[in-house]
Protein backbone atom coordinates (compact mmCIF):
# COMPACT_ATOMS: atom_id res chain seq x y z
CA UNK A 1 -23.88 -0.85 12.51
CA UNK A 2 -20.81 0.54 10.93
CA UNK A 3 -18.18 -1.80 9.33
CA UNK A 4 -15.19 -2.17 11.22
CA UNK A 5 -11.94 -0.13 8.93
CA UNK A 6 -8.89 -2.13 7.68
CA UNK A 7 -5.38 -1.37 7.02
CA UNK A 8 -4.48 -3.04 3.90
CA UNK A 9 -0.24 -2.80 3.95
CA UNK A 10 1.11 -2.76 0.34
CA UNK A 11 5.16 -3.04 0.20
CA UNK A 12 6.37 -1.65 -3.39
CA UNK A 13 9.44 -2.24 -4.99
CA UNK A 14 9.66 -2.06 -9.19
CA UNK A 15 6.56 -2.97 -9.33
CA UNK A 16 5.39 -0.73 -11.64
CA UNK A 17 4.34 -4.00 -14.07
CA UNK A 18 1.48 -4.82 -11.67
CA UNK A 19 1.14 -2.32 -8.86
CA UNK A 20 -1.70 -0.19 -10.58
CA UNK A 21 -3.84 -3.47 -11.26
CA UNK A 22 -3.55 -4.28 -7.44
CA UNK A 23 -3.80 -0.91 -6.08
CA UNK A 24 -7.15 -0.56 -8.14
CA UNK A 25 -8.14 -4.75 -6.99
CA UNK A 26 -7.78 -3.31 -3.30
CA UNK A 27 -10.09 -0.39 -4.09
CA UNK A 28 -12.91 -2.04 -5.75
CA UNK A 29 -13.38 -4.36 -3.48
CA UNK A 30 -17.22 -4.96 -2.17
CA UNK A 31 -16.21 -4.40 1.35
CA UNK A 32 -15.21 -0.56 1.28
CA UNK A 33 -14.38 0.66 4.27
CA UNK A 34 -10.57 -0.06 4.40
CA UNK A 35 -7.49 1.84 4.68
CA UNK A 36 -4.54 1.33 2.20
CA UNK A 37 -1.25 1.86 2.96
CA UNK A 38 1.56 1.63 0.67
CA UNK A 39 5.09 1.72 1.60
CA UNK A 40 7.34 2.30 -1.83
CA UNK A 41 11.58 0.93 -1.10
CA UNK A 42 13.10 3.30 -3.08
CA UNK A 43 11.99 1.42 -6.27
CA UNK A 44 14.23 2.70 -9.48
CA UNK A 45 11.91 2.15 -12.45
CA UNK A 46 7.84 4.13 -12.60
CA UNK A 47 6.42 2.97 -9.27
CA UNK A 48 6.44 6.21 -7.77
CA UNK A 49 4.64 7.80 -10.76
CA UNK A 50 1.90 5.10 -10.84
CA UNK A 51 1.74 5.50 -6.86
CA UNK A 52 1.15 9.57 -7.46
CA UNK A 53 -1.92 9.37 -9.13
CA UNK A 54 -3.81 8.00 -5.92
CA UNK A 55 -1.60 10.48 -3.40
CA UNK A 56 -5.46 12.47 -3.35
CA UNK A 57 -7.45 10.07 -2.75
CA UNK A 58 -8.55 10.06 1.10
CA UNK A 59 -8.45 6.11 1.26
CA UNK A 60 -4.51 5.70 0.90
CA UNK A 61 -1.54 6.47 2.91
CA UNK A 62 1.68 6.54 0.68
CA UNK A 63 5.35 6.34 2.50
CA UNK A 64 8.52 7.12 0.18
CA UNK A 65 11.49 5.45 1.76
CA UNK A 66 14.74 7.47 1.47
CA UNK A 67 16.71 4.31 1.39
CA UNK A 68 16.03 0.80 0.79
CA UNK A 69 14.97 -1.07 3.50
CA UNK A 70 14.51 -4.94 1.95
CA UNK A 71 11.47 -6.65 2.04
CA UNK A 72 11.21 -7.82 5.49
CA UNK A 73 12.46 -3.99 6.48
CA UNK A 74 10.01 -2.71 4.32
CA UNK A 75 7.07 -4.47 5.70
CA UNK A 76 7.86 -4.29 9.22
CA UNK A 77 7.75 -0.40 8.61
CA UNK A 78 4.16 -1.41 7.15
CA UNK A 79 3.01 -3.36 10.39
CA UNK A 80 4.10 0.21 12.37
CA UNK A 81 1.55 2.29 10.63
CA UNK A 82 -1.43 0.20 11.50
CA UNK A 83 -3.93 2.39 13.10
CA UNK A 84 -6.67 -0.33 13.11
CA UNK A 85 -7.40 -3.87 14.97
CA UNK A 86 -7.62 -5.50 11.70
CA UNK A 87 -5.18 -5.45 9.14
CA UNK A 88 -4.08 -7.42 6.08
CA UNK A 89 -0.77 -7.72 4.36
CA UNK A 90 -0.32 -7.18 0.67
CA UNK A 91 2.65 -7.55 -2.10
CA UNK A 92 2.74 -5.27 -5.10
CA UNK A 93 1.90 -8.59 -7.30
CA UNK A 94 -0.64 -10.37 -5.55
């Protein structure tokens, strides 16, 4: 029986401090079969380079917002890319 796929939703905003460490905590996890997708606010300091060394890999989705949207904004953009039953919410520092 095949594990049921979830969207983990990952809202970015300078966060390039921890965003590698929880992109890679969301990876490794046991349970494998999930979906990440990041939405980046127009962040001003190295987030988007840490976020472009995972643009190949097949398990993320990464959105580049042209302006920035907030938090709640950025999130609810998040919640519209959910292409699974299950999904989970995630800041750039959890």
């Amino acid at each position: 029986m095949e594990k049921s796929q979830i969207d983990v939703l990952l809202a970015t905003y300078n966060g390039e401090k921890y965003v590698k460490e929880q992109i890679e905590s969301i990876l490794n996890q046991t349970y494998s079969n999930i979906r990440l997708v990041i939405s980046d606010d127009c962040s001003k300091d190295n987030t988007r380079e840490v976020l472009k060394q995972y643009e190949n890999n097949p398990k993320v989705e990464i959105h580049y917002q042209e302006k920035n949207l907030g938090y709640v904004k950025n999130f609810e953009y998040l919640l519209n890319q959910v292409k699974n039953d299950l999904y989970m919410l995630s800041d750039q520092d959890d």
